[in-house]
N, C-alpha and C. Protein backbone atom coordinates (compact mmCIF):
# COMPACT_ATOMS: atom_id res chain seq x y z
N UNK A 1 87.12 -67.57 279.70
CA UNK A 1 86.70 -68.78 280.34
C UNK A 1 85.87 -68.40 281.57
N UNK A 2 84.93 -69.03 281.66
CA UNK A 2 83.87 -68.83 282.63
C UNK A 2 83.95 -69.92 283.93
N UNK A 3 84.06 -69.63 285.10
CA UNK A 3 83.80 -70.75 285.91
C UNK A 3 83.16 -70.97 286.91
N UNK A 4 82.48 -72.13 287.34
CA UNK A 4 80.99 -71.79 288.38
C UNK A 4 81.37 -73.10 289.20
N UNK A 5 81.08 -72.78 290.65
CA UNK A 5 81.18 -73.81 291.78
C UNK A 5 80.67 -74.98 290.99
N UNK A 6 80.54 -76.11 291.91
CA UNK A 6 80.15 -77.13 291.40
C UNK A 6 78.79 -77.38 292.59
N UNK A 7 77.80 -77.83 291.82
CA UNK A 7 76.42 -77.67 292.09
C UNK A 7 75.96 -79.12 292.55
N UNK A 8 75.26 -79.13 293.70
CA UNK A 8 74.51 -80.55 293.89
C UNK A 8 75.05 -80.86 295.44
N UNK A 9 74.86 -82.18 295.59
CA UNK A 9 75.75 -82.68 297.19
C UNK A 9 77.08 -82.50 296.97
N UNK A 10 77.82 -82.40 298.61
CA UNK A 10 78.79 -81.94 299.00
C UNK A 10 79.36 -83.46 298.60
N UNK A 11 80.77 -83.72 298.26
CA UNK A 11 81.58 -85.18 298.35
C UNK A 11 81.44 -85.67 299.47
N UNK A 12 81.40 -85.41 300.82
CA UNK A 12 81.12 -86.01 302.12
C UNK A 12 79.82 -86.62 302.11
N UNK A 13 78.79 -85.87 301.19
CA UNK A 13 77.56 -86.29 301.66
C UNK A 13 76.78 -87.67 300.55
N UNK A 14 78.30 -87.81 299.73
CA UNK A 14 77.95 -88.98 299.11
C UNK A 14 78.52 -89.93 299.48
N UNK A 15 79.35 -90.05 300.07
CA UNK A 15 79.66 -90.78 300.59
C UNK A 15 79.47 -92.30 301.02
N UNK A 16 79.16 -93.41 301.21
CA UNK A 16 78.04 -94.43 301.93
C UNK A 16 78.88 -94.10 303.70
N UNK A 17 77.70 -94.03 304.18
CA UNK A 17 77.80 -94.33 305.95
C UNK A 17 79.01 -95.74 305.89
N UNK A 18 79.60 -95.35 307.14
CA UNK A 18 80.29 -96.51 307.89
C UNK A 18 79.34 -97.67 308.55
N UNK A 19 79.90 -99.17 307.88
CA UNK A 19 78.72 -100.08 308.24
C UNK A 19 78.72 -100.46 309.97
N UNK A 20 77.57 -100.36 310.59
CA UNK A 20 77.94 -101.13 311.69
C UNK A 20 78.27 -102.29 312.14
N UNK A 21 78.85 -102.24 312.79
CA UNK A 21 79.15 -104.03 313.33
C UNK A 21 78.09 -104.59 313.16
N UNK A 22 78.53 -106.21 313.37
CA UNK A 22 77.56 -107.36 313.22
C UNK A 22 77.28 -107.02 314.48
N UNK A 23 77.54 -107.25 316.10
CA UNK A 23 77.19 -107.43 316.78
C UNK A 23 75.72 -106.09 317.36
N UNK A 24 76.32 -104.92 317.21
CA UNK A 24 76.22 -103.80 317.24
C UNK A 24 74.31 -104.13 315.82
N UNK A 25 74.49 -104.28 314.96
CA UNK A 25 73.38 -105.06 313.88
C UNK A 25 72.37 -105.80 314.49
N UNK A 26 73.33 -106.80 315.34
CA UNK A 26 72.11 -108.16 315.71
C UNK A 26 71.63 -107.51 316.89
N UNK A 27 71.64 -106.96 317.88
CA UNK A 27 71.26 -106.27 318.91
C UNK A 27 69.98 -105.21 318.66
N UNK A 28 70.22 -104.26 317.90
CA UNK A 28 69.46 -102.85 317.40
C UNK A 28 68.91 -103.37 316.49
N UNK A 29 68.98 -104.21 315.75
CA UNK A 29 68.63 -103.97 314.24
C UNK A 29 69.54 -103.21 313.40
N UNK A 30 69.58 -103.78 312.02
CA UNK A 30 70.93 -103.24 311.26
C UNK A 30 70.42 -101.52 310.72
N UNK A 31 69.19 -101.04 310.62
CA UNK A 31 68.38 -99.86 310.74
C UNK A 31 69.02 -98.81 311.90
N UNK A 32 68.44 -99.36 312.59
CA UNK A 32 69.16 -98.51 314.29
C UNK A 32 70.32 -98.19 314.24
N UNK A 33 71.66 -99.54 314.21
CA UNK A 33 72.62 -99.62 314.25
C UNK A 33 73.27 -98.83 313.01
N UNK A 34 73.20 -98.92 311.87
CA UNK A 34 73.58 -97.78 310.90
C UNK A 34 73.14 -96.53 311.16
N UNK A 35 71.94 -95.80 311.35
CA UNK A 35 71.74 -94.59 311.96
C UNK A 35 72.73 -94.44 313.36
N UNK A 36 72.82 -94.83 314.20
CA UNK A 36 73.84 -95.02 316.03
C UNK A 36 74.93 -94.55 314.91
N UNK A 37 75.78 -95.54 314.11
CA UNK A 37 77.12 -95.88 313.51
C UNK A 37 77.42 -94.21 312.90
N UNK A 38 76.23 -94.12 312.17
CA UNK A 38 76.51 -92.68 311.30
C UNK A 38 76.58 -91.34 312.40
N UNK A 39 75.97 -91.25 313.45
CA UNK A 39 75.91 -90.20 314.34
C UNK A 39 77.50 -89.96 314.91
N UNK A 40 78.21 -90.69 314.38
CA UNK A 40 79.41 -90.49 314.83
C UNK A 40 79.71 -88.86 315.15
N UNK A 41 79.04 -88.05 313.93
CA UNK A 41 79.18 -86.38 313.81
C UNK A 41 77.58 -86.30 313.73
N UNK A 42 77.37 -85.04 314.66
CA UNK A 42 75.83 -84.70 314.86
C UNK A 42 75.24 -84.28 313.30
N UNK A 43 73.85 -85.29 313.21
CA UNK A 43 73.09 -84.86 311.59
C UNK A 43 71.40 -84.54 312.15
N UNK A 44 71.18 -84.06 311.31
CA UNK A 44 69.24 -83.55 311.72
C UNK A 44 69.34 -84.82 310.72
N UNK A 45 67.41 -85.11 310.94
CA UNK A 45 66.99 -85.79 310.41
C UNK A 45 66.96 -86.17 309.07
N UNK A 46 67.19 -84.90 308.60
CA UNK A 46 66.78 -84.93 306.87
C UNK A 46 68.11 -85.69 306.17
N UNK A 47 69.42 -85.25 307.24
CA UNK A 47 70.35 -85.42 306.68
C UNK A 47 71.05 -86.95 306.56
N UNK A 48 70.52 -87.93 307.73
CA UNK A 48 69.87 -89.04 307.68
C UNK A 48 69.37 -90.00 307.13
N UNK A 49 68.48 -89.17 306.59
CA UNK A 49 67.64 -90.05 305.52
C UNK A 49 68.07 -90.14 304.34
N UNK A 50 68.77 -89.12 303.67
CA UNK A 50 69.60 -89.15 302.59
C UNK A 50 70.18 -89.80 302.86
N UNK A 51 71.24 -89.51 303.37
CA UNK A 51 72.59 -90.85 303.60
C UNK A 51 72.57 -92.52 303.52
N UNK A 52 70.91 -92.49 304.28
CA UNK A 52 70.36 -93.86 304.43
C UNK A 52 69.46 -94.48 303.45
N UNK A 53 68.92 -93.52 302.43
CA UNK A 53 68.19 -94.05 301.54
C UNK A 53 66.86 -94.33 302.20
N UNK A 54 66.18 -93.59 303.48
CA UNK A 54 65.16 -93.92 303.97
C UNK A 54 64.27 -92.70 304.12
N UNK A 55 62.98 -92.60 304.13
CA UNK A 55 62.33 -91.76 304.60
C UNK A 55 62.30 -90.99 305.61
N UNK A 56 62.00 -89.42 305.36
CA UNK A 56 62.54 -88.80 307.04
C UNK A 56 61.10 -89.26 308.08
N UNK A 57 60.69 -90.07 307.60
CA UNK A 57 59.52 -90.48 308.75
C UNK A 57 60.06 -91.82 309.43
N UNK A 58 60.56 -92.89 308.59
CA UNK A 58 61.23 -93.79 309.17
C UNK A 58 62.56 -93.69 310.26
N UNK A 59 63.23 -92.36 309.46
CA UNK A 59 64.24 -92.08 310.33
C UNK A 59 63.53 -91.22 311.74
N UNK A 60 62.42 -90.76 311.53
CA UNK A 60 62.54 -90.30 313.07
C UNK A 60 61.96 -91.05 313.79
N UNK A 61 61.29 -92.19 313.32
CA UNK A 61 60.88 -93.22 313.78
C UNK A 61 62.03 -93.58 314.55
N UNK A 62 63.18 -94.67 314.29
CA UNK A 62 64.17 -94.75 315.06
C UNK A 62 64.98 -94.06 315.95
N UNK A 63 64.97 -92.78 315.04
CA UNK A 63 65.68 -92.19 316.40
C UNK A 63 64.87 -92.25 317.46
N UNK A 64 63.32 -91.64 317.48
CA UNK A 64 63.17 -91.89 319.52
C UNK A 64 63.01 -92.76 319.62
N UNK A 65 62.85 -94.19 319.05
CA UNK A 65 63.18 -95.36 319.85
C UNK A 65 64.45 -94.83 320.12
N UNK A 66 65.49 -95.01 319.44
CA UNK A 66 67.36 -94.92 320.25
C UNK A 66 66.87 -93.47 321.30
N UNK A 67 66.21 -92.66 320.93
CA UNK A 67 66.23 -91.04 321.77
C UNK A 67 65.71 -91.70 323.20
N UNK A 68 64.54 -92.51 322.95
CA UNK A 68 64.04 -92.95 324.86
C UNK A 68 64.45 -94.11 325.32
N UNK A 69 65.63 -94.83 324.68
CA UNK A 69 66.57 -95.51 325.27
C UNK A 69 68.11 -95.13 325.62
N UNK A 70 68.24 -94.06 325.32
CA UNK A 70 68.99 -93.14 326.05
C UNK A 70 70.73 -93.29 324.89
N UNK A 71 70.13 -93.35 324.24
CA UNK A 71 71.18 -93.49 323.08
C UNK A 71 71.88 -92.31 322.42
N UNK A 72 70.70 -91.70 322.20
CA UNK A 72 71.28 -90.59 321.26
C UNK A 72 70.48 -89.31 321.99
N UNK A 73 70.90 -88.04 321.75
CA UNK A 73 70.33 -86.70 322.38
C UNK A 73 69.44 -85.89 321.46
N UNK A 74 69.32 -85.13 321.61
CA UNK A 74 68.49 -84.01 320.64
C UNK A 74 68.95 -82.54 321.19
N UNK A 75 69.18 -82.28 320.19
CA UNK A 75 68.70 -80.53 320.64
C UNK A 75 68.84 -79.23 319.19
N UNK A 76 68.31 -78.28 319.70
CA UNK A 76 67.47 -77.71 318.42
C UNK A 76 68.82 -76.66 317.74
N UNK A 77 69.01 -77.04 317.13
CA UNK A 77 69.93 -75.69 315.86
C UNK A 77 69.82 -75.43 314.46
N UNK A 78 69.14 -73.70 314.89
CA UNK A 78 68.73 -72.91 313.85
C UNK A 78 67.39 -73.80 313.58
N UNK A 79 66.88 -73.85 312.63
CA UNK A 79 65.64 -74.50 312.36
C UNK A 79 65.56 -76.08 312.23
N UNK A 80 66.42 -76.48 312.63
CA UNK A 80 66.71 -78.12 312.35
C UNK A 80 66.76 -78.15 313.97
N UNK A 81 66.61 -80.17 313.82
CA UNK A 81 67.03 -80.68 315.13
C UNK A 81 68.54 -81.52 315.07
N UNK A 82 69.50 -81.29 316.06
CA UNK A 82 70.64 -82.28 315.38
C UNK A 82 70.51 -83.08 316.76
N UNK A 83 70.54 -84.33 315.82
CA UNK A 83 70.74 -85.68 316.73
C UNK A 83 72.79 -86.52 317.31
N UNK A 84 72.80 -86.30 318.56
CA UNK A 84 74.13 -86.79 318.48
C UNK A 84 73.79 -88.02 319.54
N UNK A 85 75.42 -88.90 319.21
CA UNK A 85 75.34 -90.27 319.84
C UNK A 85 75.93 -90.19 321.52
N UNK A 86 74.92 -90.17 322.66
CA UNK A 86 74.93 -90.15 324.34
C UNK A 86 76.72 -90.79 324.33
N UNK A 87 77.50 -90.09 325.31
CA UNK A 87 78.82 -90.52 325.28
C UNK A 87 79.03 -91.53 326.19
N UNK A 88 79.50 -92.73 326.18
CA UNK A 88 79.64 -93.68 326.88
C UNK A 88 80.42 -93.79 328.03
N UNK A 89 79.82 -94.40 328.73
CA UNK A 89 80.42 -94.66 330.20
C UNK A 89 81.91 -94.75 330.39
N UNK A 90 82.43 -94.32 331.32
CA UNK A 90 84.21 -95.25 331.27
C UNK A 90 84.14 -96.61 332.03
């Protein structure tokens, strides 16, 4: 008997994203607000757009809107950029 990993996306990465709130929706846009919602754990762009079913041009579109409203951060690892969600005030 022969046996070989199993090939393709990880089970996490099929997952569907956690939906954002309505309120959290009507504010950002339900776009924004699902990308914000999903950053829960830092993702690069690419990883994003999969999840979201959107283009990695649309997605970096939003992020620097959220990036120069002080939402989310950037910074560079390994050849990717990972985007995480700015930690909130107390």
């Amino acid at each position: 008997m022969l046996v070989y990993p199993a090939r393709g996306k990880a089970i996490a990465d099929t997952i569907a994203p956690a939906a954002p709130s309505a309120e959290m929706a009507q504010l950002l846009g339900s776009t924004r607000a699902g990308l914000l919602t999903a950053l829960a754990q830092p993702a690069s762009n690419a990883e994003l757009a999969a999840r979201h079913f959107l283009s990695p041009a649309t997605v970096s579109y939003h992020l620097g809107v959220l990036h120069r409203a002080g939402l989310v951060t950037r910074s560079r690892s390994g050849g990717s950029v990972l985007y995480r969600r700015t930690p909130k005030d107390p």
